[in-house]
C-alpha atoms as a PDB file:
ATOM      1  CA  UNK A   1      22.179 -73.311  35.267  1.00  0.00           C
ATOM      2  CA  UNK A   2      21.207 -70.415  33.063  1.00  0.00           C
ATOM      3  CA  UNK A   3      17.968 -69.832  34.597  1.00  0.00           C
ATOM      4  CA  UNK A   4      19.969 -69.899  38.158  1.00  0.00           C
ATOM      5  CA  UNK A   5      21.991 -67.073  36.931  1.00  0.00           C
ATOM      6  CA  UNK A   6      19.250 -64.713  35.031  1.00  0.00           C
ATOM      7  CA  UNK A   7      17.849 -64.944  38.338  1.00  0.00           C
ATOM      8  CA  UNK A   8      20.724 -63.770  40.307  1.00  0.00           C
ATOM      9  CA  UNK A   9      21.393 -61.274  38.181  1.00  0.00           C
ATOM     10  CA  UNK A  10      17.605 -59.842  38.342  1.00  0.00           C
ATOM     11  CA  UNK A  11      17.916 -59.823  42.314  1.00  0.00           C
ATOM     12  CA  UNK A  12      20.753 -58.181  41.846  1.00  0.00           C
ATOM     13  CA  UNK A  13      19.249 -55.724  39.945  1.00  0.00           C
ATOM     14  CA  UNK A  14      16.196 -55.393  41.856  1.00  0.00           C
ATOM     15  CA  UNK A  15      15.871 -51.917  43.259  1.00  0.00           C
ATOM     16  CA  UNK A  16      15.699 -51.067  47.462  1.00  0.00           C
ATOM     17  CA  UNK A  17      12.768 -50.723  48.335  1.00  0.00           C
ATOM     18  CA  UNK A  18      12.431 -47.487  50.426  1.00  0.00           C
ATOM     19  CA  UNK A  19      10.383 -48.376  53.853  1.00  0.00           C
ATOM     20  CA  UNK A  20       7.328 -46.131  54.062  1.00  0.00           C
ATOM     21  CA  UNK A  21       7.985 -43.308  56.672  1.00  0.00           C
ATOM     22  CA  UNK A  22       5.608 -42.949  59.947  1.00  0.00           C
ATOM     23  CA  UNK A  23       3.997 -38.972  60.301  1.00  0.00           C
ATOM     24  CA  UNK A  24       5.044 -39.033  63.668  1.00  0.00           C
ATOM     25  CA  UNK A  25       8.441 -38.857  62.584  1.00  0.00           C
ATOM     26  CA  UNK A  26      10.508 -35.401  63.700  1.00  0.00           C
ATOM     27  CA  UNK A  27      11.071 -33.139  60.978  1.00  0.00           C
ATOM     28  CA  UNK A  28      14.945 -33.479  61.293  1.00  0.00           C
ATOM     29  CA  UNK A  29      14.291 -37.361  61.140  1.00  0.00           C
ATOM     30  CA  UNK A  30      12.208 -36.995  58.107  1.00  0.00           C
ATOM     31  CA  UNK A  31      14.788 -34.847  56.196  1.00  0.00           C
ATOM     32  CA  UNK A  32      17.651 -37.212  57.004  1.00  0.00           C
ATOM     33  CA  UNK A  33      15.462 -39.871  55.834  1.00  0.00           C
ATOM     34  CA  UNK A  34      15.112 -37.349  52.656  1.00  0.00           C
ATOM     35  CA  UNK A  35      18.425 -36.995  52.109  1.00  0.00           C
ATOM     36  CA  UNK A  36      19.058 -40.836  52.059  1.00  0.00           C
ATOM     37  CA  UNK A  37      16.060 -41.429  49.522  1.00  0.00           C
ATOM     38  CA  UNK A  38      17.671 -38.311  47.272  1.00  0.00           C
ATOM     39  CA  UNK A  39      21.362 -40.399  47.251  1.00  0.00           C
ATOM     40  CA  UNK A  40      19.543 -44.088  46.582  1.00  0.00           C
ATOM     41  CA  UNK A  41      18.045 -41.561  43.739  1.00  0.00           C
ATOM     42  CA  UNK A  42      21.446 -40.213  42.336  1.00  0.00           C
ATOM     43  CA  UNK A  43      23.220 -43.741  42.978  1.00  0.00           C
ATOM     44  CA  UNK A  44      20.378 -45.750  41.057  1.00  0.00           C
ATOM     45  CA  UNK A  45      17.739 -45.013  38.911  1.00  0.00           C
ATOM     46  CA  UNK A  46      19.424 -41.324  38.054  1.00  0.00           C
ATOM     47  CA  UNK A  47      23.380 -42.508  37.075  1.00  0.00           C
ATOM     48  CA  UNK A  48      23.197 -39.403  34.836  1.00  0.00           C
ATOM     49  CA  UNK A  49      24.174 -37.482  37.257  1.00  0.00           C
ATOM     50  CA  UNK A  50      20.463 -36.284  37.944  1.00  0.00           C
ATOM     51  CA  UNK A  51      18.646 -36.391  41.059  1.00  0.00           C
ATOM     52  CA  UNK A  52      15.215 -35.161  42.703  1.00  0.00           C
ATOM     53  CA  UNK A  53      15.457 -32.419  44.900  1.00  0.00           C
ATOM     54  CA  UNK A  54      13.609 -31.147  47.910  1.00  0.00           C
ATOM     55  CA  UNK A  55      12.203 -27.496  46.283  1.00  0.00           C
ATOM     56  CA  UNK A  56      13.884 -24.410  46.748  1.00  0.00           C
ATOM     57  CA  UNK A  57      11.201 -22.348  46.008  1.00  0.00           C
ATOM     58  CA  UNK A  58       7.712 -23.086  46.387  1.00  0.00           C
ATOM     59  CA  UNK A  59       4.678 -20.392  44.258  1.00  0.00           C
ATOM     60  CA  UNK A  60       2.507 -20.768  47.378  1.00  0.00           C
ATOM     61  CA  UNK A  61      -0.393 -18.455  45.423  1.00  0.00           C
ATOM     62  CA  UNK A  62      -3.016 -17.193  45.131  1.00  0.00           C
ATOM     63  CA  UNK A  63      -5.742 -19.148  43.808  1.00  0.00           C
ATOM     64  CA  UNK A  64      -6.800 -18.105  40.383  1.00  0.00           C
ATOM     65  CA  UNK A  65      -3.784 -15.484  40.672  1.00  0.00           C
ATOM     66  CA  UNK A  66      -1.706 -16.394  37.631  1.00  0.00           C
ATOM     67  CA  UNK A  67       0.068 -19.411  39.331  1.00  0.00           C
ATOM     68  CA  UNK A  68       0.419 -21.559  36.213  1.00  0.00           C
ATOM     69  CA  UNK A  69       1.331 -18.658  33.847  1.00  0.00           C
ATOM     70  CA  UNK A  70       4.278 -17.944  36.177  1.00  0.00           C
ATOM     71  CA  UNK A  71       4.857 -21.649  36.622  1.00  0.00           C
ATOM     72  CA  UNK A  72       5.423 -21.826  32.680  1.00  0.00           C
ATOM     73  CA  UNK A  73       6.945 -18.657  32.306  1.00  0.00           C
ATOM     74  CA  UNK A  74       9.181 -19.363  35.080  1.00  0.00           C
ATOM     75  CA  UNK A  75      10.393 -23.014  33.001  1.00  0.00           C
ATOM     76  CA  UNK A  76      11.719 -21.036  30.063  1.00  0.00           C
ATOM     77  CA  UNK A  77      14.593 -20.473  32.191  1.00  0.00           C
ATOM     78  CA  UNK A  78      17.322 -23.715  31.580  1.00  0.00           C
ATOM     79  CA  UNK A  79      18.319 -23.440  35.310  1.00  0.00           C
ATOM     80  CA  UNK A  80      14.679 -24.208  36.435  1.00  0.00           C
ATOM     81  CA  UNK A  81      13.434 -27.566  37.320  1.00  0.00           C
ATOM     82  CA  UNK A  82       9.530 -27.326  37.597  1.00  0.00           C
ATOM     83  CA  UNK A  83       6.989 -29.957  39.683  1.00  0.00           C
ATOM     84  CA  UNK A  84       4.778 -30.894  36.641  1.00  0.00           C
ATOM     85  CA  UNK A  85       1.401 -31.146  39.281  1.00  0.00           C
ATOM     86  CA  UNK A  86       0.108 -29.356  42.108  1.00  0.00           C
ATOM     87  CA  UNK A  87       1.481 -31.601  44.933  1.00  0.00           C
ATOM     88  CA  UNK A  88      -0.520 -30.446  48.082  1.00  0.00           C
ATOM     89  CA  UNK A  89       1.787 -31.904  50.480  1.00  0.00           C
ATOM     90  CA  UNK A  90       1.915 -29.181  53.140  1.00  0.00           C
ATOM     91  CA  UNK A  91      -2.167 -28.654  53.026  1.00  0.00           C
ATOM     92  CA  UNK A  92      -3.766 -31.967  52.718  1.00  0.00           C
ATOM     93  CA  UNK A  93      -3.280 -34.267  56.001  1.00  0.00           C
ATOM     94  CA  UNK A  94      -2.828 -37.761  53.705  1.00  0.00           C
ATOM     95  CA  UNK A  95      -0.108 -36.657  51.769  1.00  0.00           C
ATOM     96  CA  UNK A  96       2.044 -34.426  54.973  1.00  0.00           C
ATOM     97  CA  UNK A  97       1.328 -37.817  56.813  1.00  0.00           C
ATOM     98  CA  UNK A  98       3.697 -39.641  54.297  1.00  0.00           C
ATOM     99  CA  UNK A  99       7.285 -37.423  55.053  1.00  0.00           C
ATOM    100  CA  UNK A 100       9.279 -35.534  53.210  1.00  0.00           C
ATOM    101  CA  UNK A 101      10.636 -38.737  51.546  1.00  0.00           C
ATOM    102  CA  UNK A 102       6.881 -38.952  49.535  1.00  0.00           C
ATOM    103  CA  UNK A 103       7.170 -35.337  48.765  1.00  0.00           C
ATOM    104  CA  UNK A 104      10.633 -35.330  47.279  1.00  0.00           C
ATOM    105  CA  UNK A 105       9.167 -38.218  45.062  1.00  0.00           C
ATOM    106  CA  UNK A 106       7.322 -35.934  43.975  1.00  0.00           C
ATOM    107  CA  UNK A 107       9.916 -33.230  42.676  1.00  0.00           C
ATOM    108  CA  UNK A 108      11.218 -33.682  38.946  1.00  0.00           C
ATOM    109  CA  UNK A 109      14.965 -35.020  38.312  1.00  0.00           C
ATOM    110  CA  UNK A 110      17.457 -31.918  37.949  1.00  0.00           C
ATOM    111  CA  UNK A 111      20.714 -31.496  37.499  1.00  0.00           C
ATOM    112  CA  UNK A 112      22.737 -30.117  40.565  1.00  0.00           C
ATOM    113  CA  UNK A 113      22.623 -26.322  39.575  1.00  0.00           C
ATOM    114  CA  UNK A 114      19.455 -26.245  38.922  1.00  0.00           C
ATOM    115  CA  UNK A 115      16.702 -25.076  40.920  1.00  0.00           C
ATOM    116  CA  UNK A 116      13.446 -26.866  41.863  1.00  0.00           C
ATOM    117  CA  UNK A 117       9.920 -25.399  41.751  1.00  0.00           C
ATOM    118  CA  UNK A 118       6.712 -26.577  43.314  1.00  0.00           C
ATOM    119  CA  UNK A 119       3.437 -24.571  43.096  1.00  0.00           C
ATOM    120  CA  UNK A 120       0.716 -25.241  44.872  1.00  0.00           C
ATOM    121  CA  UNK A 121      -1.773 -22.190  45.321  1.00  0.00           C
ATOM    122  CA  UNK A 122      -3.860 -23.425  48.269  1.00  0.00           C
ATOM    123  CA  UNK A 123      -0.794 -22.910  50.152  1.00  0.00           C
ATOM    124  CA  UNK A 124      -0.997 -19.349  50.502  1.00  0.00           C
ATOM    125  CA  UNK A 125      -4.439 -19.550  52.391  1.00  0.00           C
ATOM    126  CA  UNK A 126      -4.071 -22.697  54.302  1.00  0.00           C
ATOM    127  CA  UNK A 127      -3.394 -21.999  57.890  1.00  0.00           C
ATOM    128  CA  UNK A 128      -1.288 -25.081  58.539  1.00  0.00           C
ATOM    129  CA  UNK A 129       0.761 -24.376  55.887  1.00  0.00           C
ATOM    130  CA  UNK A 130       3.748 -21.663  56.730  1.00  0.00           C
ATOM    131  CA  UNK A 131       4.896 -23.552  60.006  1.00  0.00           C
ATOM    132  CA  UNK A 132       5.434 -27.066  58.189  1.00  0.00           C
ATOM    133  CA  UNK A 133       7.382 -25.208  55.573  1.00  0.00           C
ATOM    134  CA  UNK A 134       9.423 -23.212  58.006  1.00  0.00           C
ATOM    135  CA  UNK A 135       9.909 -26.633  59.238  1.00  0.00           C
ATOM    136  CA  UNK A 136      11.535 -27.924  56.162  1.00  0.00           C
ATOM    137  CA  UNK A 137      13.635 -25.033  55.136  1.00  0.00           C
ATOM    138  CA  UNK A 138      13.217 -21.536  57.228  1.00  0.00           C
ATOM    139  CA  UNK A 139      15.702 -20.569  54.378  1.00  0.00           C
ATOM    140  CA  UNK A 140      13.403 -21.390  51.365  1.00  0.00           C
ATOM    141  CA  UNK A 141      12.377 -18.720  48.810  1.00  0.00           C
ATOM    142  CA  UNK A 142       8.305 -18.511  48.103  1.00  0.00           C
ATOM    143  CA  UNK A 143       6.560 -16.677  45.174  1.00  0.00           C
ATOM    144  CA  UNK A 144       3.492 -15.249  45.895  1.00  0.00           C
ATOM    145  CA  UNK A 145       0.927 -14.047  42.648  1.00  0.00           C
ATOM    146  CA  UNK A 146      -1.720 -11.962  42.893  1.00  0.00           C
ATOM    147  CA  UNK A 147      -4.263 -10.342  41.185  1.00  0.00           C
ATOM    148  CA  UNK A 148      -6.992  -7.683  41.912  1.00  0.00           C
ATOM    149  CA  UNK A 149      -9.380  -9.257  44.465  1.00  0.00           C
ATOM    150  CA  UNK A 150     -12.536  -8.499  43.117  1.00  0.00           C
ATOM    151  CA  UNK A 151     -11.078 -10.039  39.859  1.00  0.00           C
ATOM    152  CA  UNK A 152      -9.726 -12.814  41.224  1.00  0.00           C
ATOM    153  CA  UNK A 153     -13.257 -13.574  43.002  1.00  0.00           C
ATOM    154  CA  UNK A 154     -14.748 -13.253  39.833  1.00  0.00           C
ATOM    155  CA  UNK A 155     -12.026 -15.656  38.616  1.00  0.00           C
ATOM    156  CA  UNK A 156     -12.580 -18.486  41.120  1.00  0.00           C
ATOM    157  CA  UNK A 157     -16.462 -18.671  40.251  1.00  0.00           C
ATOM    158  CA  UNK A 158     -15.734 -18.791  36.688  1.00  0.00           C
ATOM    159  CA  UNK A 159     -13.220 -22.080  37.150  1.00  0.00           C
ATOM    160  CA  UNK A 160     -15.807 -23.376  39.221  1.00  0.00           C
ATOM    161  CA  UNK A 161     -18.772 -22.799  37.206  1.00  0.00           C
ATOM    162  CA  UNK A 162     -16.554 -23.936  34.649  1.00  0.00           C
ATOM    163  CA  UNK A 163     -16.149 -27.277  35.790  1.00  0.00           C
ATOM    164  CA  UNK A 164     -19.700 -27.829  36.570  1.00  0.00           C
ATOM    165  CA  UNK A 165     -20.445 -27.043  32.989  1.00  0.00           C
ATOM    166  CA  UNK A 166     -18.362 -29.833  31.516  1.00  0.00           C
ATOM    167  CA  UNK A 167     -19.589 -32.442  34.332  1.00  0.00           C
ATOM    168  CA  UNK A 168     -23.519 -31.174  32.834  1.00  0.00           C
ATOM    169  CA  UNK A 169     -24.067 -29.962  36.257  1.00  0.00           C
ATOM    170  CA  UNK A 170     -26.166 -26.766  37.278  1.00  0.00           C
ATOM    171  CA  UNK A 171     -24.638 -24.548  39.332  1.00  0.00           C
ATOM    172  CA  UNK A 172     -25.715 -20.991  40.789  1.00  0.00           C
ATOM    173  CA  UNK A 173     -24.984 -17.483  39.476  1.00  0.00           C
ATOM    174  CA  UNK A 174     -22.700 -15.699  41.388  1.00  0.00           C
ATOM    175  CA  UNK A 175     -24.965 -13.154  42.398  1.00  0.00           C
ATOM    176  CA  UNK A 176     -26.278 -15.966  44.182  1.00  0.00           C
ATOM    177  CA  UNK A 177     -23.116 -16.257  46.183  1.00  0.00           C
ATOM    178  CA  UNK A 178     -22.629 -13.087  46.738  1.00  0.00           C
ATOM    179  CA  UNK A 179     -25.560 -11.929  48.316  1.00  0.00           C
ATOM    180  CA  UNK A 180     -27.560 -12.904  51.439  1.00  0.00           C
ATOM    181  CA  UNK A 181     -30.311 -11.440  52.456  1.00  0.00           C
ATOM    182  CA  UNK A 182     -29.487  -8.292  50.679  1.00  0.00           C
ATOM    183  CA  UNK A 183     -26.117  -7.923  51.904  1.00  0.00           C
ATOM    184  CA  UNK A 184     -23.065  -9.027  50.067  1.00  0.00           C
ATOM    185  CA  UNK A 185     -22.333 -12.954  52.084  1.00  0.00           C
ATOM    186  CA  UNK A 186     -19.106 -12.362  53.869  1.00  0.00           C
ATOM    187  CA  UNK A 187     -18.768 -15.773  53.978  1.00  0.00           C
ATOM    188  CA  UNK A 188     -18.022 -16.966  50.208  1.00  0.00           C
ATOM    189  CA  UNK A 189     -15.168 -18.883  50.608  1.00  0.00           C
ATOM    190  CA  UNK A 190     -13.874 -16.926  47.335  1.00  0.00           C
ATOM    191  CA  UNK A 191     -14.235 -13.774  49.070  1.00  0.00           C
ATOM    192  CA  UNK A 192     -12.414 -14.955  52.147  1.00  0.00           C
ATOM    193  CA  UNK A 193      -9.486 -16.128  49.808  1.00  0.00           C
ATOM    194  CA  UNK A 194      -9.050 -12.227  48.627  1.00  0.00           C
ATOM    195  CA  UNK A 195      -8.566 -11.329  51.944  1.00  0.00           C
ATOM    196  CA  UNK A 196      -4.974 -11.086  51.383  1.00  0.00           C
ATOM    197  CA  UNK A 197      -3.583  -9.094  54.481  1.00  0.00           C
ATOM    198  CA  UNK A 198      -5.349 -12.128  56.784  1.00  0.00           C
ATOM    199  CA  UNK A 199      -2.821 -14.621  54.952  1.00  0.00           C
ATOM    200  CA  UNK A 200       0.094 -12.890  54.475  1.00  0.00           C
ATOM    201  CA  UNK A 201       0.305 -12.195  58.740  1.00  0.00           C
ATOM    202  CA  UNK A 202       0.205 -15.868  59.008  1.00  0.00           C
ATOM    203  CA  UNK A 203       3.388 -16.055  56.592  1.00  0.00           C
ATOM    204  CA  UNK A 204       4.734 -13.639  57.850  1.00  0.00           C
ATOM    205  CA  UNK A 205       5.105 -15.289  61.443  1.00  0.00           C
ATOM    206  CA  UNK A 206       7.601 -17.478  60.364  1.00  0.00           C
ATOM    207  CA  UNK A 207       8.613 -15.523  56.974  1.00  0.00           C
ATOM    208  CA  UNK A 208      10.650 -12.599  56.695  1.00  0.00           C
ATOM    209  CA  UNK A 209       9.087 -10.544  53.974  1.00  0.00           C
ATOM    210  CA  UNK A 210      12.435 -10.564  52.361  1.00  0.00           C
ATOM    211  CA  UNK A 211      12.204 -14.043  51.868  1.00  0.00           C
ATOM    212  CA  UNK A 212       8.597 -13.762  49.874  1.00  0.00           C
ATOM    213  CA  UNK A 213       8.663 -12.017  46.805  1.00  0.00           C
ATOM    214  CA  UNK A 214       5.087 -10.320  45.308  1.00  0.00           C
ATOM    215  CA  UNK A 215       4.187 -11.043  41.642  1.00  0.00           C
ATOM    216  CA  UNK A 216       1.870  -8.833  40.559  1.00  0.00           C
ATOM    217  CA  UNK A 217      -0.191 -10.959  38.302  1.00  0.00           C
ATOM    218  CA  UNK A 218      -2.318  -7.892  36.716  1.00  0.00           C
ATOM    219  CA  UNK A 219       0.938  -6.762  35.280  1.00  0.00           C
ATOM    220  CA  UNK A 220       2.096 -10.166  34.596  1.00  0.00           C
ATOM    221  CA  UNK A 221      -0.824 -10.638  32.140  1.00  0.00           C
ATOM    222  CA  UNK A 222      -0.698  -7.274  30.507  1.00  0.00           C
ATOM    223  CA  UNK A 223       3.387  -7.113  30.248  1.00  0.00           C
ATOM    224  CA  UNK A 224       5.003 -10.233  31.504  1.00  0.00           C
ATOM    225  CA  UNK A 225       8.780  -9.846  30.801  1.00  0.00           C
ATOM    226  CA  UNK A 226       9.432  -7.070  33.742  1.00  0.00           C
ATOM    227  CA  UNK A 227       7.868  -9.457  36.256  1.00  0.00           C
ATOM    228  CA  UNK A 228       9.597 -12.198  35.255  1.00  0.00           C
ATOM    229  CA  UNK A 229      13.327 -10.546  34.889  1.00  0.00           C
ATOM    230  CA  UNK A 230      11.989  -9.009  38.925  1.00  0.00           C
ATOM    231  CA  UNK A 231      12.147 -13.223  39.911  1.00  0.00           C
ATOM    232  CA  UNK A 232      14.932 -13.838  38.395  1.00  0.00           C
ATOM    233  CA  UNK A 233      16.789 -11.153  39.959  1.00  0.00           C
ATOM    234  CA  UNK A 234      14.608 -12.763  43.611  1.00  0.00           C
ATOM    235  CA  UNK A 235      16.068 -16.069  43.027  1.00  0.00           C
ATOM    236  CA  UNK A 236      19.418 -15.142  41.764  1.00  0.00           C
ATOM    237  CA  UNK A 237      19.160 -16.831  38.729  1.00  0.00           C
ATOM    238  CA  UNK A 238      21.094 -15.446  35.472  1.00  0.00           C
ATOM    239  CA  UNK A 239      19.241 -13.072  33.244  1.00  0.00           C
ATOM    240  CA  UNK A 240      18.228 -16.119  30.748  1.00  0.00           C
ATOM    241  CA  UNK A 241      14.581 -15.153  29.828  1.00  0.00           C
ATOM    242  CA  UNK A 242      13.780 -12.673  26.547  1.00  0.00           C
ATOM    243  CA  UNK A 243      10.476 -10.366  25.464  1.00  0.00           C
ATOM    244  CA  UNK A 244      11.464 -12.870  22.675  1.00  0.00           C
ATOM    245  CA  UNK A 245      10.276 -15.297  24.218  1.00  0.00           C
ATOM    246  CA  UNK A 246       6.833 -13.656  25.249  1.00  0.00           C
ATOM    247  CA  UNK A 247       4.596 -12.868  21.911  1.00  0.00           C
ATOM    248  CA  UNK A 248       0.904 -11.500  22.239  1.00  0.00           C
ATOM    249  CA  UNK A 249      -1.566 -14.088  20.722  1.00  0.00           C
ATOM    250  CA  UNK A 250      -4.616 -11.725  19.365  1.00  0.00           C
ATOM    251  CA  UNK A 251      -6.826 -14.826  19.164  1.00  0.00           C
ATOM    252  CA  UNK A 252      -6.616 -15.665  22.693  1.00  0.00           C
ATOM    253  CA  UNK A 253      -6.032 -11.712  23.982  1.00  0.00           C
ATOM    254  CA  UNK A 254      -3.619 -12.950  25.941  1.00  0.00           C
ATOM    255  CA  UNK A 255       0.434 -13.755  25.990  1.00  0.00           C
ATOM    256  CA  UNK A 256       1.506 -16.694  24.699  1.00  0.00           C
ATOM    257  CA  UNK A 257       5.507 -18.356  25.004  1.00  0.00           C
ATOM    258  CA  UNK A 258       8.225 -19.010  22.641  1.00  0.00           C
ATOM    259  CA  UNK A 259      10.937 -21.329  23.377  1.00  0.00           C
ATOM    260  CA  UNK A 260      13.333 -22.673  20.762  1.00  0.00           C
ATOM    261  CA  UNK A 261      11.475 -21.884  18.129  1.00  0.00           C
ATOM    262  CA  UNK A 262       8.579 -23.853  19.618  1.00  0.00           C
ATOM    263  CA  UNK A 263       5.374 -21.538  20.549  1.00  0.00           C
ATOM    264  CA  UNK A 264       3.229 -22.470  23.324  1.00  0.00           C
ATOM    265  CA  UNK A 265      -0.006 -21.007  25.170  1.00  0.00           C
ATOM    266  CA  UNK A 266      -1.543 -21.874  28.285  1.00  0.00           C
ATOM    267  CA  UNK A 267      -4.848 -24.643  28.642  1.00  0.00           C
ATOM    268  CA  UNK A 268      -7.955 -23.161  27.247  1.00  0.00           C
ATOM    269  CA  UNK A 269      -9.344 -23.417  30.298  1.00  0.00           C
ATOM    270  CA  UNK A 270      -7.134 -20.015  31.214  1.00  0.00           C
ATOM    271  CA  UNK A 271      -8.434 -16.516  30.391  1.00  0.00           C
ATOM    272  CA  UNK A 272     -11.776 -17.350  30.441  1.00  0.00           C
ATOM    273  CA  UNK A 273     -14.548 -14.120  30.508  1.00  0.00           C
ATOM    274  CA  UNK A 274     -15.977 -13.813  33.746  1.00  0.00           C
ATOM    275  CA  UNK A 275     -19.745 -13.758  33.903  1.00  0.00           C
ATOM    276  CA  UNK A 276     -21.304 -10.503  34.018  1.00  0.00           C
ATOM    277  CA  UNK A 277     -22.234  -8.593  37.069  1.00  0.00           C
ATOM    278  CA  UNK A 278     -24.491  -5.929  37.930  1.00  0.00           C
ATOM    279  CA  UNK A 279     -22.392  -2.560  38.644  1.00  0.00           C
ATOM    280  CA  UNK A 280     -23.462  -1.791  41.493  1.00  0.00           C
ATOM    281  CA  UNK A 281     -22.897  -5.409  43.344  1.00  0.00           C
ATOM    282  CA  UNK A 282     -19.306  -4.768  41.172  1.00  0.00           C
ATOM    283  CA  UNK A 283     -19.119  -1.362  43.525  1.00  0.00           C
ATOM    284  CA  UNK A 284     -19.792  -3.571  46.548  1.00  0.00           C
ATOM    285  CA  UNK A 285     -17.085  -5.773  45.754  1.00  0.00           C
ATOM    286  CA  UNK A 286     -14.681  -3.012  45.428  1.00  0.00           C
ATOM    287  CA  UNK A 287     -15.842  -1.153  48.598  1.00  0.00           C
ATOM    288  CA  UNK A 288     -15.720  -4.228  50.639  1.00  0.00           C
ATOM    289  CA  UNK A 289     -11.656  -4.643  49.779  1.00  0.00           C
ATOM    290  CA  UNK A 290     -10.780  -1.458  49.967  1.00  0.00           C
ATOM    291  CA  UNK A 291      -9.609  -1.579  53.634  1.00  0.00           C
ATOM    292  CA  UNK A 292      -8.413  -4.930  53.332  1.00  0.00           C
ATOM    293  CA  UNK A 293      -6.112  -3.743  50.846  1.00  0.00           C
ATOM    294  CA  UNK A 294      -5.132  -0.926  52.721  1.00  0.00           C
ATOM    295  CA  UNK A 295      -3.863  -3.063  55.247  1.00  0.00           C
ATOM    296  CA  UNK A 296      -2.125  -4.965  52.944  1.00  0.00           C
ATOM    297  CA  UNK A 297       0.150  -2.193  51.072  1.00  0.00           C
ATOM    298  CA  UNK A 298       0.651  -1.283  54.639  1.00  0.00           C
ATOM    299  CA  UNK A 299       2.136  -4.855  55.747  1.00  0.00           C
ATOM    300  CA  UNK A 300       4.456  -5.424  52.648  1.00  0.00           C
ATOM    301  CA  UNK A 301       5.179  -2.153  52.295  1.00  0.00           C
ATOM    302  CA  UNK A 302       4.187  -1.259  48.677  1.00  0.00           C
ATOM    303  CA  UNK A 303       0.883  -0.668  46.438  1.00  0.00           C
ATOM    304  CA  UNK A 304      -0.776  -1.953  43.477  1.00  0.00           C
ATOM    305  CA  UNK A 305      -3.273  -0.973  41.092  1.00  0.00           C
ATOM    306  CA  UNK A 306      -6.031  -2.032  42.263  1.00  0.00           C
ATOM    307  CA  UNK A 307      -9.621  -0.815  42.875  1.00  0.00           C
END
């Protein structure tokens, strides 16, 4: 009799199972099917009070632009919910192909008020990506990060190089990459990613520029509180962050964060020197963006300090 009853009592207990949810699914269909997973969420495992949350705001880039800095910068705020993991949902075909009931799996628990983050940084340059999240929420607020192009080219190589490294891999110099047959290869892919006026049209076709607000990661990395207080202000959050909570760690030569009391820096595998390249390929670089980024100050309508 008593093993009759633990066993009611566990299938009572058992939790639904949520059905997995076909791609060909409308998007309307798949956020109604969202919105039921989110209250089986808050009903269940989340009594609390807590529950997971489609994003409100999504960092959509740039690659190597300074998308985990503002990521962890961003957290110090108590009304901030933060994805823990680049979730690629919008960019790779698998995980779109599961709904918007995988991706909200995907989102941290929060508390009502609070607002949740996802960054991803292939976003930004993935053609697919601005319709499918128009799709979700037209209303959604996206933070964009960027650097100086040249720098941030420099940047990619050195994560990738990087990586080869620790596998015991060779890999080729950049110069190697950035030159063919004399003439500076057009057709790196890292190149192609500092093309930023190319991307930001495609954003912009389903974006109104007031709803995409422009880190500028160069400042971020040389004075961080003024671009931080600039998205709070963007996603109307309170004024909670401090310059206490920014201090300059001399070993690293960059800024590190302070919450609490607790101190905290980003991976090693951040601030890294870039490899060093021959001026005058360095001048190439910088010539070769220089109408690109023309045509980008033109289509947001401001400038930054680049070369």
């Amino acid at each position: 009799m008593a093993a009759l009853l633990l066993g009611a009592v566990l299938l009572v207990a058992q939790p639904q199972l949520v059905p997995s949810r076909p791609a060909e699914l409308g998007q309307q269909e798949l956020l109604r099917k969202a919105g039921t997973l989110q209250d089986d969420v808050r009903y269940g495992a989340a009594r609390n009070g807590s529950a997971q949350q489609l994003p409100q705001t999504i960092i959509i880039g740039v690659r190597k632009g300074g998308t985990r800095a503002l990521l962890e910068m961003l957290s110090l705020h108590p009304d901030v919910a933060a994805a823990e993991n680049e979730v690629h949902f919008f960019d790779w075909e698998e995980h779109y192909g599961h709904g918007l009931g995988w991706y909200l799996s995907q989102m941290p628990f929060s508390w009502p008020h609070q607002l949740t983050v996802e960054k991803t940084p292939a976003y930004f340059t993935s053609p697919k990506v601005p319709e499918r999240v128009h799709s979700m929420n037209p209303s959604i607020r996206l933070l964009l990060i960027l650097r100086d192009p040249s720098e941030r080219v420099l940047s990619d190589y050195t994560q990738v190089f990087y990586n080869h490294m620790q596998k015991r891999k060779p890999y080729p110099s950049i110069e190697e990459f950035l030159v063919r047959d004399g003439r500076l290869n057009v057709d790196y892919k890292a190149l192609n990613r500092s093309l930023y006026h190319v991307h930001m049209q495609n954003w912009l076709r389903f974006f109104p520029l007031r709803h995409i607000h422009i880190v500028d990661g160069d400042r971020l990395i040389r004075d961080p509180f003024p671009e931080i207080q600039k998205v709070e202000r963007f996603l109307k959050l309170s004024p909670q962050i401090n310059a206490s909570n920014f201090y300059f760690n001399k070993t690293k030569g960059f800024y590190c964060l302070r919450d609490s009391g607790r101190d905290r820096c980003l991976h090693e595998s951040k601030g890294r020197a870039h490899p060093q390249v021959d001026p005058k390929l360095l001048n190439k670089l910088h010539e070769y963006f220089h109408e690109p980024n023309k045509k980008f100050f033109e289509l947001v309508g401001r400038t930054f300090d680049w070369h």
